[in-house]
C-alpha atoms as a PDB file:
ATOM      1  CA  UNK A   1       0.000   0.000   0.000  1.00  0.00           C
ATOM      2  CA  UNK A   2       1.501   3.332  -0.782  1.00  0.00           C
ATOM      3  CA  UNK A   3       1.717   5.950   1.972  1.00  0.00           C
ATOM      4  CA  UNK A   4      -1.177   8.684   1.180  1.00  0.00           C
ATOM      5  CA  UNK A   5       0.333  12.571   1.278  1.00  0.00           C
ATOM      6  CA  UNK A   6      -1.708  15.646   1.509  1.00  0.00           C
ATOM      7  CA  UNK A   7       0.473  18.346   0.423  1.00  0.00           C
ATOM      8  CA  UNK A   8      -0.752  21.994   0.981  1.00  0.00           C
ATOM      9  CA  UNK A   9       1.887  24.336  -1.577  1.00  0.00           C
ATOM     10  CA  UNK A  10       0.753  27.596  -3.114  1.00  0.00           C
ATOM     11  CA  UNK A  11       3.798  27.947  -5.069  1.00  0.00           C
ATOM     12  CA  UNK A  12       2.901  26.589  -8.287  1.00  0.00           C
ATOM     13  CA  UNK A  13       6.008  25.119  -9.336  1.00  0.00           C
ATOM     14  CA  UNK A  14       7.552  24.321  -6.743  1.00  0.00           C
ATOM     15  CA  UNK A  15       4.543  22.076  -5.448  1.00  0.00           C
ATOM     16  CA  UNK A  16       4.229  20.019  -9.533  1.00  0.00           C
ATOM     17  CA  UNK A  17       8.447  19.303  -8.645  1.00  0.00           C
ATOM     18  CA  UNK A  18       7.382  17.966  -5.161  1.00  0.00           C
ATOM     19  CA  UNK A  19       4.495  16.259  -6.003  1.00  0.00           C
ATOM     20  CA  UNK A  20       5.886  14.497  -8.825  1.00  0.00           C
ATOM     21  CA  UNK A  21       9.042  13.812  -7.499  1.00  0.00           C
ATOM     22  CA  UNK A  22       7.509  11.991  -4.272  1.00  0.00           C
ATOM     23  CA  UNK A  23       5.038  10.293  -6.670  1.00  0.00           C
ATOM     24  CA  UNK A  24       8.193   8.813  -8.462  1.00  0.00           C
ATOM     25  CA  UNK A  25       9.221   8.191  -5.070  1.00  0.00           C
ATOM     26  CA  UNK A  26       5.769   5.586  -4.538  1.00  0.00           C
ATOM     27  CA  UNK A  27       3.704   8.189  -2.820  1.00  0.00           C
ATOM     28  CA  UNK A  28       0.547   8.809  -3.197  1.00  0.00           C
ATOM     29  CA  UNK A  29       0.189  12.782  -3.305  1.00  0.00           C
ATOM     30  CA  UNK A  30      -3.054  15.053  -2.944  1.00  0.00           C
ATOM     31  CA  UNK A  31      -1.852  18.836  -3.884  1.00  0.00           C
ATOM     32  CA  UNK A  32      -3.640  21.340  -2.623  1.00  0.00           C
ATOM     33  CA  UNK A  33      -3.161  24.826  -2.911  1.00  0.00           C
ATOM     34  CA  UNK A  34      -5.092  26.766  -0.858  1.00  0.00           C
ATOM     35  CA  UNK A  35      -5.120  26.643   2.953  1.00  0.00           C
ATOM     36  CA  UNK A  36      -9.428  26.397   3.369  1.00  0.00           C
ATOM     37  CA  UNK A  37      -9.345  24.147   0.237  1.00  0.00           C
ATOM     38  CA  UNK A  38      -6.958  21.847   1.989  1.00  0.00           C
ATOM     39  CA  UNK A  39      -8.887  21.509   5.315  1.00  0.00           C
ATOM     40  CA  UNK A  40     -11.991  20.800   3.894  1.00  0.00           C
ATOM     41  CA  UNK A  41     -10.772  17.942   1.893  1.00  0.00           C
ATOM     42  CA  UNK A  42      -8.745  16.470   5.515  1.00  0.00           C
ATOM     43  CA  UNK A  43     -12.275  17.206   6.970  1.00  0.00           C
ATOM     44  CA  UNK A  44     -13.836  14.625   4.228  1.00  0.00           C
ATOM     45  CA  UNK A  45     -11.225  12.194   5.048  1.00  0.00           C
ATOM     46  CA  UNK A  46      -9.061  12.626   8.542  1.00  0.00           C
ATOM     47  CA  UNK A  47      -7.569   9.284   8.242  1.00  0.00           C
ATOM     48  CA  UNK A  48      -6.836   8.779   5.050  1.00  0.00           C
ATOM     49  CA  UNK A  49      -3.169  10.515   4.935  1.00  0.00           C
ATOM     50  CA  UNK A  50       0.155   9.009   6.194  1.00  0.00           C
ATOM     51  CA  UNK A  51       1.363  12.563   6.815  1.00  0.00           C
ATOM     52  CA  UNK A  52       0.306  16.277   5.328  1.00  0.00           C
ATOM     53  CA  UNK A  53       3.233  18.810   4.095  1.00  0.00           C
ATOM     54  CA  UNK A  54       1.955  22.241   4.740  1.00  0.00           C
ATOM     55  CA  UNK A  55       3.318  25.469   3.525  1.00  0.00           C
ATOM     56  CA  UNK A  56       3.296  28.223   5.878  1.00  0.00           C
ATOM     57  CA  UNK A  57       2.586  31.143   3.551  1.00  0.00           C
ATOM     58  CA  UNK A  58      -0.854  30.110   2.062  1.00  0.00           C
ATOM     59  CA  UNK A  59      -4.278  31.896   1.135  1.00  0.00           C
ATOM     60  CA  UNK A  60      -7.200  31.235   3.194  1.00  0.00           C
ATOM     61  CA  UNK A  61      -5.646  29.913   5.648  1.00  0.00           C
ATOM     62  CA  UNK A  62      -1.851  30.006   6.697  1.00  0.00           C
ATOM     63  CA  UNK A  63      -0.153  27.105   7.329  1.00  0.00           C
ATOM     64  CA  UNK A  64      -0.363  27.310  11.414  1.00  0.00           C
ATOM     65  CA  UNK A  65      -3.885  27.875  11.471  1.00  0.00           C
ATOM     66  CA  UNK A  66      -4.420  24.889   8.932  1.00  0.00           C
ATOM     67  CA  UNK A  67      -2.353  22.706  11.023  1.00  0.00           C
ATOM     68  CA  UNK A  68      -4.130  23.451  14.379  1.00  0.00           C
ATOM     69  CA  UNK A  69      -7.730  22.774  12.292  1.00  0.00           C
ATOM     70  CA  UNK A  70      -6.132  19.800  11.730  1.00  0.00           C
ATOM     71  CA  UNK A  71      -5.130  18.451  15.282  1.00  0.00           C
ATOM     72  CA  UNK A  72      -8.498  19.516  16.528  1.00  0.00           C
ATOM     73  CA  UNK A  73      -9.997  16.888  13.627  1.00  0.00           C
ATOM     74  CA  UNK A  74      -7.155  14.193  13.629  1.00  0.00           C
ATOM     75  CA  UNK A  75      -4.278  14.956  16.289  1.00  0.00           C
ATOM     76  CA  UNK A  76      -2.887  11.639  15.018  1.00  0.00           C
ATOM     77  CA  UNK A  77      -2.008  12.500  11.558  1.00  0.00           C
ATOM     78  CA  UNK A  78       1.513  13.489  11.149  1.00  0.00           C
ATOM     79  CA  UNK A  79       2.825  16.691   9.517  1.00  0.00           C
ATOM     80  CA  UNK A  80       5.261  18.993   8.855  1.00  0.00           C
ATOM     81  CA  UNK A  81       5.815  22.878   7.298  1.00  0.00           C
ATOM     82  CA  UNK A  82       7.309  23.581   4.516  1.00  0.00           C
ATOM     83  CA  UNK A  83       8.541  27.487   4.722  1.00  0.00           C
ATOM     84  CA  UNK A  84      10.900  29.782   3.413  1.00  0.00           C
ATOM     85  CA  UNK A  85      10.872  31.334   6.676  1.00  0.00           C
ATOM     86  CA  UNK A  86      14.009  31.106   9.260  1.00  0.00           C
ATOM     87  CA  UNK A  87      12.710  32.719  12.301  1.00  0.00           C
ATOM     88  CA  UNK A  88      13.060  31.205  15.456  1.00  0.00           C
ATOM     89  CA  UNK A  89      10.037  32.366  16.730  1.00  0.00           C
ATOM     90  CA  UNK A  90       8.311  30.459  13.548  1.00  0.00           C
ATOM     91  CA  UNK A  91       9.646  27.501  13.915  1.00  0.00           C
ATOM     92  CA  UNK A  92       8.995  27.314  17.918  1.00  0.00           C
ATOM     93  CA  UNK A  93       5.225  27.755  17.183  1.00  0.00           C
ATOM     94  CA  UNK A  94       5.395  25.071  14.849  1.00  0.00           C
ATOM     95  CA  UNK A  95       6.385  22.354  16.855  1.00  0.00           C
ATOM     96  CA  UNK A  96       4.465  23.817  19.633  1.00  0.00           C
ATOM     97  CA  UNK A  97       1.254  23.038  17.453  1.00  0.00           C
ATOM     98  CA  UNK A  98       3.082  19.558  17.207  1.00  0.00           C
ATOM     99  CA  UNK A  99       4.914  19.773  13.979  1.00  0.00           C
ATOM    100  CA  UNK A 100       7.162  16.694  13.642  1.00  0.00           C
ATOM    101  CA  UNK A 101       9.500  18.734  11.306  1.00  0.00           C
ATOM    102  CA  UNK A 102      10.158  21.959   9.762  1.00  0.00           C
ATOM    103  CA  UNK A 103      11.535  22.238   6.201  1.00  0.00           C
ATOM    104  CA  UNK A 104      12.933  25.651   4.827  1.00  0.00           C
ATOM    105  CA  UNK A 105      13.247  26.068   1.438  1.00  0.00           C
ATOM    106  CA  UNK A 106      14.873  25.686  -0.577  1.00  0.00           C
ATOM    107  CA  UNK A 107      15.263  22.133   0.846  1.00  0.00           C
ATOM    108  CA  UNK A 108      17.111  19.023  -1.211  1.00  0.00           C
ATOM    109  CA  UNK A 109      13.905  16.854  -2.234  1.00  0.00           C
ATOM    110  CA  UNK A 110      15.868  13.881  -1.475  1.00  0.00           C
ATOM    111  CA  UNK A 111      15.908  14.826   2.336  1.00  0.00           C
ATOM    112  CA  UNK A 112      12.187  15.565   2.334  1.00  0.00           C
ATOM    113  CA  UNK A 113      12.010  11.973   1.080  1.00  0.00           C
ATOM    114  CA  UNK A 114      13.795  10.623   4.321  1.00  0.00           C
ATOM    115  CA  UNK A 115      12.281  12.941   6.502  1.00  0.00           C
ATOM    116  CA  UNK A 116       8.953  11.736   5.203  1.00  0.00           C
ATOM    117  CA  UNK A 117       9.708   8.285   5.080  1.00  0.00           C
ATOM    118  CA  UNK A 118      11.316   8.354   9.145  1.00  0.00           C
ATOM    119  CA  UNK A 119       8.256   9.850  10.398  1.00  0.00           C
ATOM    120  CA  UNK A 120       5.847   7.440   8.889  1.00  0.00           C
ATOM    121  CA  UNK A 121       8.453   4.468  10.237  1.00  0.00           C
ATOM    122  CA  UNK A 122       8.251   6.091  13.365  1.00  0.00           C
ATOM    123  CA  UNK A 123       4.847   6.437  13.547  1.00  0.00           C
ATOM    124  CA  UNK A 124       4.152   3.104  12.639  1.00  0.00           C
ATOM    125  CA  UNK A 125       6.290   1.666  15.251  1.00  0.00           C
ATOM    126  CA  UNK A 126       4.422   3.734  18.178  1.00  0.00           C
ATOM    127  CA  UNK A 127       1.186   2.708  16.819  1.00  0.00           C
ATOM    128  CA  UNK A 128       2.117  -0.888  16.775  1.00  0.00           C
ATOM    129  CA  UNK A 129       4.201  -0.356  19.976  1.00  0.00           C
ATOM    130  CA  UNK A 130       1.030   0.478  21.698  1.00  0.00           C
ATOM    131  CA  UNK A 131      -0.840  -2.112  20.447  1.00  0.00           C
ATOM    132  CA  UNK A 132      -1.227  -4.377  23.496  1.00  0.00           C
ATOM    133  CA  UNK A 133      -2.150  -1.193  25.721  1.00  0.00           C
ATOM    134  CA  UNK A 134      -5.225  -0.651  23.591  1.00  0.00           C
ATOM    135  CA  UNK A 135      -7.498  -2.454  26.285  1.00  0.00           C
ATOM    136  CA  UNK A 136      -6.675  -0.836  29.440  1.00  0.00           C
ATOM    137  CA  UNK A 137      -4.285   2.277  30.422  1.00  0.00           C
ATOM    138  CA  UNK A 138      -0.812   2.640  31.432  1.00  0.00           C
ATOM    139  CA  UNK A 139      -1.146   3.550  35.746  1.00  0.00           C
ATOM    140  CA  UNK A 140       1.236   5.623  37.743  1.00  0.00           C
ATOM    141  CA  UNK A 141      -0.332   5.338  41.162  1.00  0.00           C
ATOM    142  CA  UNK A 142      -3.828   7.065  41.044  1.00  0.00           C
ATOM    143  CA  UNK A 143      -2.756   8.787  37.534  1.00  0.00           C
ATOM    144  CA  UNK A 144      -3.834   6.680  34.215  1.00  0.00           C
ATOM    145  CA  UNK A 145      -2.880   7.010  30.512  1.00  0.00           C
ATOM    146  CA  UNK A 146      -4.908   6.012  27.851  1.00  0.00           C
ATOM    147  CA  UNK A 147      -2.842   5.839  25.018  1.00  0.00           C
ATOM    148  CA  UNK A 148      -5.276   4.823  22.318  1.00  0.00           C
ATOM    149  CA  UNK A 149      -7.359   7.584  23.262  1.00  0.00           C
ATOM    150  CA  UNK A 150      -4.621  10.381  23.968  1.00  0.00           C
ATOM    151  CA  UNK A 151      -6.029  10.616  27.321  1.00  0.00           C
ATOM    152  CA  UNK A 152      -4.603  11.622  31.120  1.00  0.00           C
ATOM    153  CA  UNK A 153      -6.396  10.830  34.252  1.00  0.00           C
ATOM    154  CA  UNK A 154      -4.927  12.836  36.918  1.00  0.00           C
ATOM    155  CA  UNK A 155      -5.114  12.181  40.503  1.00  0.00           C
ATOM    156  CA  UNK A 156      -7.436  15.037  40.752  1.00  0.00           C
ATOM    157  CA  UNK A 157      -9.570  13.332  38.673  1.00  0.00           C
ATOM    158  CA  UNK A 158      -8.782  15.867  35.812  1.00  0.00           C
ATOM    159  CA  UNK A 159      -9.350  14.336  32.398  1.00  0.00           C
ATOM    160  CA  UNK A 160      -6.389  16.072  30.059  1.00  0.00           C
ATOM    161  CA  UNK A 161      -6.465  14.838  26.424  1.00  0.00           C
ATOM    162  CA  UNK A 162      -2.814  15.005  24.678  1.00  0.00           C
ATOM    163  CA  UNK A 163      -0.956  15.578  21.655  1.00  0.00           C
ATOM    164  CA  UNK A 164       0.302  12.364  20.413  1.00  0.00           C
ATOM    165  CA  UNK A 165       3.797  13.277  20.807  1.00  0.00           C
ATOM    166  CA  UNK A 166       2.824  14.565  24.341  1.00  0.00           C
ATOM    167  CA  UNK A 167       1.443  10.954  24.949  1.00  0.00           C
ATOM    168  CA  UNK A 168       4.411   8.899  23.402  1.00  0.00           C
ATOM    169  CA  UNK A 169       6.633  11.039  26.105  1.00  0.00           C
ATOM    170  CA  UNK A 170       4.525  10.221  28.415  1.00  0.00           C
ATOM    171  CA  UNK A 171       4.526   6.625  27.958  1.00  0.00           C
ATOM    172  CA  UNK A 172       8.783   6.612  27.735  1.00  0.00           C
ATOM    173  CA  UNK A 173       8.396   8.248  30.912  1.00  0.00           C
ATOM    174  CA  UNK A 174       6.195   6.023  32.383  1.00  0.00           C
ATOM    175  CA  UNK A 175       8.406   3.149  31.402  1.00  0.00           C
ATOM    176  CA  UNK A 176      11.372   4.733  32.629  1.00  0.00           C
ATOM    177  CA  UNK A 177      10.484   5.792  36.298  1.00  0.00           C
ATOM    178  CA  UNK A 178      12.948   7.387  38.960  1.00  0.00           C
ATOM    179  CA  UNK A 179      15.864   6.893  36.349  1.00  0.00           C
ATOM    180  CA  UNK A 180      18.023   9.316  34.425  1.00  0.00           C
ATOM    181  CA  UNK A 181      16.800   9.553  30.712  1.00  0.00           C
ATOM    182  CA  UNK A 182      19.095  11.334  28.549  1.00  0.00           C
ATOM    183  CA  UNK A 183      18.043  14.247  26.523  1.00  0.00           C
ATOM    184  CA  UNK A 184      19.088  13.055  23.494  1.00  0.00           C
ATOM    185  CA  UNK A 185      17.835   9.427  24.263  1.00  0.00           C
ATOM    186  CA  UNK A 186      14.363  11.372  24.215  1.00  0.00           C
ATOM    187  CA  UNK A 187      14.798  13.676  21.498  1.00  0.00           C
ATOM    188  CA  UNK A 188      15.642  10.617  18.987  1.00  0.00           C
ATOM    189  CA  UNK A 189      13.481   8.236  21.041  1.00  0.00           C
ATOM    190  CA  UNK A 190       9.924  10.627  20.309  1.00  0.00           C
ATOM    191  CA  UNK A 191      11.244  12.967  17.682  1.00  0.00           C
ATOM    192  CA  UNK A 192      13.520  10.967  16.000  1.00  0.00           C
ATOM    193  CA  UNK A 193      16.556  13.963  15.921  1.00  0.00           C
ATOM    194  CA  UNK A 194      18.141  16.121  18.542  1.00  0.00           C
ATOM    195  CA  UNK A 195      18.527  19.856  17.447  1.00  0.00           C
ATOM    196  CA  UNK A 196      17.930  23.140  19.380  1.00  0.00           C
ATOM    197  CA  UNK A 197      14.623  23.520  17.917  1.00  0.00           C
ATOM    198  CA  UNK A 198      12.958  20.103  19.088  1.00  0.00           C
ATOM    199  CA  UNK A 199      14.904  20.376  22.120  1.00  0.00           C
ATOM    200  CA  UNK A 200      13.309  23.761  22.994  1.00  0.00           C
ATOM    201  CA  UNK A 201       9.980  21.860  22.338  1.00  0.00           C
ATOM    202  CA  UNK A 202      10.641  19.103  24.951  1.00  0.00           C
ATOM    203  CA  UNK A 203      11.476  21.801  27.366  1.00  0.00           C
ATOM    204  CA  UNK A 204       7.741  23.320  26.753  1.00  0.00           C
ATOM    205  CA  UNK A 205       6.256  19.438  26.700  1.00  0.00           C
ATOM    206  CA  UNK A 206       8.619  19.065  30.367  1.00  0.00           C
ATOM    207  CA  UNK A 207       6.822  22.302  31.704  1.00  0.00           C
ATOM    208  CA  UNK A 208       3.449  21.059  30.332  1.00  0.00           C
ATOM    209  CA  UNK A 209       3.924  17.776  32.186  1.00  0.00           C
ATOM    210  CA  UNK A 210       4.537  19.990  35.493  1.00  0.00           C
ATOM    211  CA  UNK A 211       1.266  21.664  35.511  1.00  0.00           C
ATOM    212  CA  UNK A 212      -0.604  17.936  35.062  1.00  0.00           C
ATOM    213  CA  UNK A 213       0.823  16.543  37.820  1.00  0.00           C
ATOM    214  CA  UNK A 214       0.960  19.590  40.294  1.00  0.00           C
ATOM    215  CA  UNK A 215      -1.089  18.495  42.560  1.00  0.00           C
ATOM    216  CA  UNK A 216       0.459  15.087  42.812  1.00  0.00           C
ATOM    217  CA  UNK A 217       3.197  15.160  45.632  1.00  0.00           C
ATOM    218  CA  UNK A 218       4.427  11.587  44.878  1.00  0.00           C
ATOM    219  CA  UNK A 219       5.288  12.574  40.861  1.00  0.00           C
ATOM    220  CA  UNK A 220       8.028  15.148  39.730  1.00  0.00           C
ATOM    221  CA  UNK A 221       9.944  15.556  36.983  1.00  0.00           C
ATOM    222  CA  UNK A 222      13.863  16.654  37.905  1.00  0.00           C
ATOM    223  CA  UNK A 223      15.969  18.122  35.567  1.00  0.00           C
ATOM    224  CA  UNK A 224      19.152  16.580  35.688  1.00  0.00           C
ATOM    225  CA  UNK A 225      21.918  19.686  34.435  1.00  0.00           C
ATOM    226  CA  UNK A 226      23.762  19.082  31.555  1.00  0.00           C
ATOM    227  CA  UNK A 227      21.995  15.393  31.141  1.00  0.00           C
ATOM    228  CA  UNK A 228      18.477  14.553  30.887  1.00  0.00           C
ATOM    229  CA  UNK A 229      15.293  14.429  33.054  1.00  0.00           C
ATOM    230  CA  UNK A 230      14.343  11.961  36.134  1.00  0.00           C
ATOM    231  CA  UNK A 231      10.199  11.277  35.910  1.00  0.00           C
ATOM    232  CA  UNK A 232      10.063  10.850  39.944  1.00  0.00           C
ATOM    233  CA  UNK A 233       7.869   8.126  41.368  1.00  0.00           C
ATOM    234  CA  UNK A 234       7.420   7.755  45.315  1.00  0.00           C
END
């Protein structure tokens, strides 16, 4: 079966070179140019794609308010932005949305190809990872995770529904408790590289984490200087 792309590109050339060139490649690619255009045709089929491309720069809607349309219909689809933008600030709000990459052009096609083709593996292997957790949850004391519904039982009884890269942190914490975990044993481990940008996302995810579990005295997450993190179980 050949892995189903929705690729959202305004630029007229440059999204006929991608499209064919990842359809040489044995995608299948849907190209859509407009940003409203594009989330109406997810909306008519949220689970059909292995992953969507987005530009940022795109009429109707831009390319961060298409991709948080998205999560809120499908926050288990996969995606990444495509931009000729380089500012920090950008590219932060990207991955805060939940981007698994971020592309600027002009990019070598052949790297989009691996990029594209590591996140789908990587999916794929969380997915089927998860598999015999589908029945019941994952328990830290009183807290519970759901993973095959994204969801996080707190000991207040406070139902908190994740990001799926939120949840697969979760559950390497979970498996991992009241032992040092390297950062870049996480960054590879749930975002499959380790560079300042995804890094400076697992620092928001780490402060995220704090707030769920604040009122849990027997759970903290240490940071560990210069190493990694230590998920805290009493």
């Amino acid at each position: 079966m050949k892995h189903k792309i929705l690729l959202v590109e305004d630029e007229a050339d440059l999204g006929n070179v991608v499209k064919q060139y990842l359809e040489l490649m044995d995608f299948d690619v849907d190209w859509q140019q407009n940003g409203l255009t594009a989330l109406d045709v997810f909306e008519k089929a949220p689970d059909a794609y292995h992953i969507l491309l987005i530009d940022v720069n795109l009429p109707g809607l831009n390319g961060f308010e298409l991709a948080d349309r998205v999560v809120k219909v499908n926050n288990n689809v996969p995606f990444l932005f495509l931009t000729a933008r380089g500012d920090k600030t950008d590219r932060l709000n990207g991955l805060k949305i939940g981007a698994d990459d971020y592309v600027v052009k002009p990019f070598d096609v052949d790297e989009l190809v691996l990029r594209i083709r590591n996140i789908i593996k990587r999916k794929q292997q969380v997915v089927s990872s998860d598999q015999p957790q589908q029945q019941g949850a994952i328990s830290i004391g009183t807290n519970q995770l759901f993973v095959d519904s994204l969801k996080l039982i707190t000991e207040s009884g406070e139902e908190i529904i994740l990001t799926p890269r939120e949840c697969d942190l979760l559950v390497l914490f979970f498996h991992n408790v009241n032992r040092v975990i390297k950062r870049e044993e996480i960054l590879n481990k749930v975002w499959g590289s380790n560079d300042y940008f995804v890094g400076r996302s697992l620092d928001v995810f780490i402060s995220r984490f704090r707030k769920y579990f604040q009122h849990n005295t027997n759970i903290s997450i240490k940071n560990v200087y210069g190493i990694g993190f230590v998920f805290n179980v009493k």
